[in-house]
N, C-alpha and C. Protein backbone atom coordinates (compact mmCIF):
# COMPACT_ATOMS: atom_id res chain seq x y z
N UNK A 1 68.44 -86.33 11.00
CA UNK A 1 68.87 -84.99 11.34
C UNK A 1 68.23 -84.62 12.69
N UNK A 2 69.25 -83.35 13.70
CA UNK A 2 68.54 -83.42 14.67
C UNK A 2 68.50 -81.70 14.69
N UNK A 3 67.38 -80.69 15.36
CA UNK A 3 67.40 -79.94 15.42
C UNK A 3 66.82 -79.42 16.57
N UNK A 4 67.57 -78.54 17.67
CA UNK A 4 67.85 -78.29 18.79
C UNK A 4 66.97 -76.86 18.83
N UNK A 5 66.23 -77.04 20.14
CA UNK A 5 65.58 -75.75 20.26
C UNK A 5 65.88 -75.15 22.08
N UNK A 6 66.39 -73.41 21.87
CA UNK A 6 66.29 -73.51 23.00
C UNK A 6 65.16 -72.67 24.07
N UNK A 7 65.17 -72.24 24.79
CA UNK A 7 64.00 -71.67 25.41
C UNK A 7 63.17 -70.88 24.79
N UNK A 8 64.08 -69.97 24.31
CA UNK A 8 63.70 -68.63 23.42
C UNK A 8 62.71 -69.60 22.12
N UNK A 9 63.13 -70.52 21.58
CA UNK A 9 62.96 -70.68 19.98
C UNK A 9 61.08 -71.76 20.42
N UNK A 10 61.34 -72.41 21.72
CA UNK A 10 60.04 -72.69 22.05
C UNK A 10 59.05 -71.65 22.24
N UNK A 11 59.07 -70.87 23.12
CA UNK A 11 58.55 -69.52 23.45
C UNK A 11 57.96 -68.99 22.12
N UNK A 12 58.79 -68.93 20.86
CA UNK A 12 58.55 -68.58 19.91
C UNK A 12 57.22 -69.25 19.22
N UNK A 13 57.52 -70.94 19.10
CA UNK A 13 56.42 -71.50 18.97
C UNK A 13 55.02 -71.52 19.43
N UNK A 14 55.44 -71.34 20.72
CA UNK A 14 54.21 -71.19 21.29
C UNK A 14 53.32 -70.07 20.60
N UNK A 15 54.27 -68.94 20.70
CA UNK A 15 53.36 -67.79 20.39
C UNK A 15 52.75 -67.60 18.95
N UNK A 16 53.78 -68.53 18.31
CA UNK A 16 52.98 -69.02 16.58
C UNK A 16 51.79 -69.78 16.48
N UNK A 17 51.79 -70.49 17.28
CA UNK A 17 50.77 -71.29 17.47
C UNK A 17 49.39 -71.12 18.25
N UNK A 18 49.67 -70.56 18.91
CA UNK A 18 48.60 -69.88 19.46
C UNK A 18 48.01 -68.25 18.48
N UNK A 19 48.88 -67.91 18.14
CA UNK A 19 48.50 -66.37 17.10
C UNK A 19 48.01 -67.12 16.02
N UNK A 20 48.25 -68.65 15.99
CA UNK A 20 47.37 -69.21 14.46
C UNK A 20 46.40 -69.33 14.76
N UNK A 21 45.76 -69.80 16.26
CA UNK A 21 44.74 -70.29 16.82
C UNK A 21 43.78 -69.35 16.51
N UNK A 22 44.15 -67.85 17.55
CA UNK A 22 43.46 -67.04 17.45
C UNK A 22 43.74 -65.92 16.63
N UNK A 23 44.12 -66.53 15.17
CA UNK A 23 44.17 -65.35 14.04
C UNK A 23 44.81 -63.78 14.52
N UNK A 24 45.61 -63.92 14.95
CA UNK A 24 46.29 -62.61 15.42
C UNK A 24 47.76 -62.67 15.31
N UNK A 25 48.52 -61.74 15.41
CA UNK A 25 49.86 -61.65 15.16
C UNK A 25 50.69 -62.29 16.05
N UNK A 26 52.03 -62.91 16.09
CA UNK A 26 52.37 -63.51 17.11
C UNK A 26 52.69 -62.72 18.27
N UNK A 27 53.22 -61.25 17.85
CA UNK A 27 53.51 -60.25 18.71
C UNK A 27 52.38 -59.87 20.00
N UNK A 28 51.11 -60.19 19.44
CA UNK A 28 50.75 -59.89 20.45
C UNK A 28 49.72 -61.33 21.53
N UNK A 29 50.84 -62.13 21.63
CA UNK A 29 50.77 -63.28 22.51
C UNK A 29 52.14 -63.18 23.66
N UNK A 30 51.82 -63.27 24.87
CA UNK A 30 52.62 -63.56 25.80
C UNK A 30 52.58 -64.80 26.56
N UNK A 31 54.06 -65.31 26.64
CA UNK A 31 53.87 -66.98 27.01
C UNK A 31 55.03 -67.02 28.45
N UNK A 32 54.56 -67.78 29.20
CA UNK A 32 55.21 -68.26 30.57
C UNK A 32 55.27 -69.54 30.60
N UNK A 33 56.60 -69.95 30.38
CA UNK A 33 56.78 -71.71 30.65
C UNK A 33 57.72 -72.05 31.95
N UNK A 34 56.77 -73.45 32.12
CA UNK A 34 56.59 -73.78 33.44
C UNK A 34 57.03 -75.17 33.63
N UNK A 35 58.02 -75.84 34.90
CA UNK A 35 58.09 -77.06 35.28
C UNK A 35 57.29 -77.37 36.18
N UNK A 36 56.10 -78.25 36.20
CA UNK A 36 56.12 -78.20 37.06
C UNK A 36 55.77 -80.20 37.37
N UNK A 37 56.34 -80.91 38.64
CA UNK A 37 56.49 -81.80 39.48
C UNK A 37 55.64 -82.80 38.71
N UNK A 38 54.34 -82.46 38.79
CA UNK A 38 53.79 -84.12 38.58
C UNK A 38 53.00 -83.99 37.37
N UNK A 39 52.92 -82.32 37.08
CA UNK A 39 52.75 -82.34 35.28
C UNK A 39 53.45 -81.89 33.87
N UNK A 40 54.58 -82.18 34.44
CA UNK A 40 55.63 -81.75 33.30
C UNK A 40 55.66 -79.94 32.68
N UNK A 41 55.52 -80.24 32.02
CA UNK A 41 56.38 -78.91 30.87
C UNK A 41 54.75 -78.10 30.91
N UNK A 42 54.74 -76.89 30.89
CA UNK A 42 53.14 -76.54 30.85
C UNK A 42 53.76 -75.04 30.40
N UNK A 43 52.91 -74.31 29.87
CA UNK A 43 52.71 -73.14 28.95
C UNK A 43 51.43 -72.02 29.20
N UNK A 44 51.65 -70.94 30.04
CA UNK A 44 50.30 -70.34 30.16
C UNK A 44 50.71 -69.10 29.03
N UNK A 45 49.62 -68.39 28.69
CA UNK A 45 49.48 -67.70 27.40
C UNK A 45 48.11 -66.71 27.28
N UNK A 46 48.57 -65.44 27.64
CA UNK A 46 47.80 -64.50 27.45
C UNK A 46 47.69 -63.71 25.75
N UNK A 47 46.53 -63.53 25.36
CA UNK A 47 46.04 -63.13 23.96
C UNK A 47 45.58 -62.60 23.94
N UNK A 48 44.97 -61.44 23.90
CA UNK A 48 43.85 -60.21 23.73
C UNK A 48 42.79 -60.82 25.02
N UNK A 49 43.61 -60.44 26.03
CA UNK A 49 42.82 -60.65 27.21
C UNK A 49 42.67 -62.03 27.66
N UNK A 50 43.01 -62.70 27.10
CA UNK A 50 42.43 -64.64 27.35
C UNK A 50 43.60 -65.24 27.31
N UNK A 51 43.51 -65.88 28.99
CA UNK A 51 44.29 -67.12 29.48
C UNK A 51 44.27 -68.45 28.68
N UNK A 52 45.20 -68.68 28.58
CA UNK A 52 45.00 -70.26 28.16
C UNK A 52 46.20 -71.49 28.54
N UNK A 53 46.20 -72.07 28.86
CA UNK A 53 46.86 -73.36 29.63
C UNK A 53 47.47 -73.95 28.58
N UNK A 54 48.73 -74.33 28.06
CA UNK A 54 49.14 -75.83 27.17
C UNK A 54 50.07 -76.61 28.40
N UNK A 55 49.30 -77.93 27.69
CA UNK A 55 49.86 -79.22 28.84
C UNK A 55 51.21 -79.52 27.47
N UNK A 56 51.93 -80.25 28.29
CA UNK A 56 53.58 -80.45 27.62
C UNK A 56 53.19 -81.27 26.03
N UNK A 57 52.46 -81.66 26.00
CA UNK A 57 51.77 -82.18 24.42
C UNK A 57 51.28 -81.30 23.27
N UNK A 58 50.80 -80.28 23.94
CA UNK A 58 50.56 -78.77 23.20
C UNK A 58 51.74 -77.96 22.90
N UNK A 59 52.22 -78.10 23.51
CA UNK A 59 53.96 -77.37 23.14
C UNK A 59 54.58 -78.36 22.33
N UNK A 60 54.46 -79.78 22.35
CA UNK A 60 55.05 -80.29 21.56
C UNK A 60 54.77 -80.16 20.18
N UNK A 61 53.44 -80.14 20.30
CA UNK A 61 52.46 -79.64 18.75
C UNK A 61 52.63 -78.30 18.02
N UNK A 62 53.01 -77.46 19.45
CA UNK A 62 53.30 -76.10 18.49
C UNK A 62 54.30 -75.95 18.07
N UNK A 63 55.75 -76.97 18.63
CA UNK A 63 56.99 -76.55 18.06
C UNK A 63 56.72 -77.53 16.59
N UNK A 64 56.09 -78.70 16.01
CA UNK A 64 55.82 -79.31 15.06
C UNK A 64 55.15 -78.35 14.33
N UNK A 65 54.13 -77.48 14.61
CA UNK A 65 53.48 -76.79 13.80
C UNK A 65 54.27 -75.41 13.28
N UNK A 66 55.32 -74.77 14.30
CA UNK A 66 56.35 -74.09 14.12
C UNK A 66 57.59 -74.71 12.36
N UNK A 67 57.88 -75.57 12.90
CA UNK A 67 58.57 -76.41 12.11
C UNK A 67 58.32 -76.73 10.38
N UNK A 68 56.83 -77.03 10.92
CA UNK A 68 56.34 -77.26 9.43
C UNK A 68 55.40 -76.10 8.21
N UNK A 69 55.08 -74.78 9.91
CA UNK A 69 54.66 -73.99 8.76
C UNK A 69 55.56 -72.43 8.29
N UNK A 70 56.68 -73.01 9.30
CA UNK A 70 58.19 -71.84 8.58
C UNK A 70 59.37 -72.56 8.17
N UNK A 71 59.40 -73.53 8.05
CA UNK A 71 60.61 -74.28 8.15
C UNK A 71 59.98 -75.37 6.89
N UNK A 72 58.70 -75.79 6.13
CA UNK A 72 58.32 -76.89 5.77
C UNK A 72 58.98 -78.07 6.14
N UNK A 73 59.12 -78.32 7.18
CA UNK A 73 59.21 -79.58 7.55
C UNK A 73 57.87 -80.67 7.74
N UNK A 74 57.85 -81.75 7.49
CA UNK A 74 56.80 -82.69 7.76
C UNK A 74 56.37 -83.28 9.28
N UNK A 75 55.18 -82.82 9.27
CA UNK A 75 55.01 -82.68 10.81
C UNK A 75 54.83 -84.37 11.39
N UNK A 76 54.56 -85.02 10.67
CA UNK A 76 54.76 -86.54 10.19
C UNK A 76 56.01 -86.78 10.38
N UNK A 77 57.09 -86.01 10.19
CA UNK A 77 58.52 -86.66 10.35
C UNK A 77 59.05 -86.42 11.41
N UNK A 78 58.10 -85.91 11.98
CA UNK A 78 59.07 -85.11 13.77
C UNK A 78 58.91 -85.76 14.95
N UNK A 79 59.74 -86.09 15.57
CA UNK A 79 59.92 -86.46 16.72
C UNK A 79 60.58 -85.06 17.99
N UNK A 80 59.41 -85.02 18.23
CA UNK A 80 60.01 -83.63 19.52
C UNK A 80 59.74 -83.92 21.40
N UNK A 81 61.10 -83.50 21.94
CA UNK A 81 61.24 -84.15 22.92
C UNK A 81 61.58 -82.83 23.72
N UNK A 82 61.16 -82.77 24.94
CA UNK A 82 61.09 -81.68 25.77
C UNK A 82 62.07 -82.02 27.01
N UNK A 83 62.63 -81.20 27.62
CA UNK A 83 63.70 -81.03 28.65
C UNK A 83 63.92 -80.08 29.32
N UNK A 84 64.14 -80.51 30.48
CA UNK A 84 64.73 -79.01 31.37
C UNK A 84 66.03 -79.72 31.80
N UNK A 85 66.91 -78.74 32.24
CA UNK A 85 68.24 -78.74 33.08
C UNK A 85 68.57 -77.54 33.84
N UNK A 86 68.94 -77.83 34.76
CA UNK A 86 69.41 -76.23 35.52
C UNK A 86 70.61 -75.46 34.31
N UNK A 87 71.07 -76.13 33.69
CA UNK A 87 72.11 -75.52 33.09
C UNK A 87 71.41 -74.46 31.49
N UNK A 88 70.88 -75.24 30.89
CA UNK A 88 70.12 -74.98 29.79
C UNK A 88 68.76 -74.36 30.00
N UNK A 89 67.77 -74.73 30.91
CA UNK A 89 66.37 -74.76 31.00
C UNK A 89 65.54 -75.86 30.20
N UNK A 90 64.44 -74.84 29.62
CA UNK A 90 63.88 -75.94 29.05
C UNK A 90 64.80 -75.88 26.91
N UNK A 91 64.38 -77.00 26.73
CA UNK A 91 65.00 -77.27 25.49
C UNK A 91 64.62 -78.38 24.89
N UNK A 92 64.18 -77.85 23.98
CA UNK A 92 63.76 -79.29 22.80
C UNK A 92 64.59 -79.86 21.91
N UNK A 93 64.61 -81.08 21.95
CA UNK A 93 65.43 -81.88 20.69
C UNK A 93 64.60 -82.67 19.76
N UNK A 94 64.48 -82.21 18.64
CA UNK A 94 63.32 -82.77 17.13
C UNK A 94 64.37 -83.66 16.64
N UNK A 95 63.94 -84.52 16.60
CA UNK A 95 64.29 -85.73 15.03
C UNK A 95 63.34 -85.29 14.19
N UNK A 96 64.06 -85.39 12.97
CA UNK A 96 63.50 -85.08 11.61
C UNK A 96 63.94 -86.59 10.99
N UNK A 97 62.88 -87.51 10.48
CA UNK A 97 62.68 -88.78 10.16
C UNK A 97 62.40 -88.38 8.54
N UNK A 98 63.49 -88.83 7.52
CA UNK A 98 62.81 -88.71 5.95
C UNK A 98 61.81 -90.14 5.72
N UNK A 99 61.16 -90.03 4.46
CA UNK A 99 60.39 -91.14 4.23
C UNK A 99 61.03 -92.31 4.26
């Protein structure tokens, strides 16, 4: 199975994942995603005052952690792949692998 994410639904992750980090609501996380040249996909993220950086591996982790702690999916079964296009932006495509 494949399940398609688009800017918005990353964004989302992020901010789940980080509001898990720092025990706070997701609402009050703001996220800016970023291409950039020689380091891919990157994520800055303001939280009750505090910056924080995700490199394109951290976003991959939060849309897995997205996945598996609203969706129960097995974070073991995911394959998540990151993309930009001028047409789309950025956008993820998950494989979901059963046992």
């Amino acid at each position: 199975m494949e399940v398609l994410f688009n800017e918005q639904d990353i964004v989302d992750s992020v901010c789940i994942y980080i509001a898990l980090k720092e025990r706070i609501e997701p609402e009050q996380v703001e996220v800016d995603l970023e291409l950039h040249p020689s380091r891919g996909i990157t994520a800055s993220t303001l939280a009750l005052g505090h910056i924080a950086r995700l490199h394109e591996q951290d976003i991959i982790g939060a849309v897995a952690v997205y996945l598996q702690d609203y969706h129960q999916f097995v974070e073991n079964h995911l394959q998540v792949n990151l993309a930009f296009s001028e047409k789309n932006g950025l956008t993820a495509s998950i494989q979901v692998f059963s046992n």
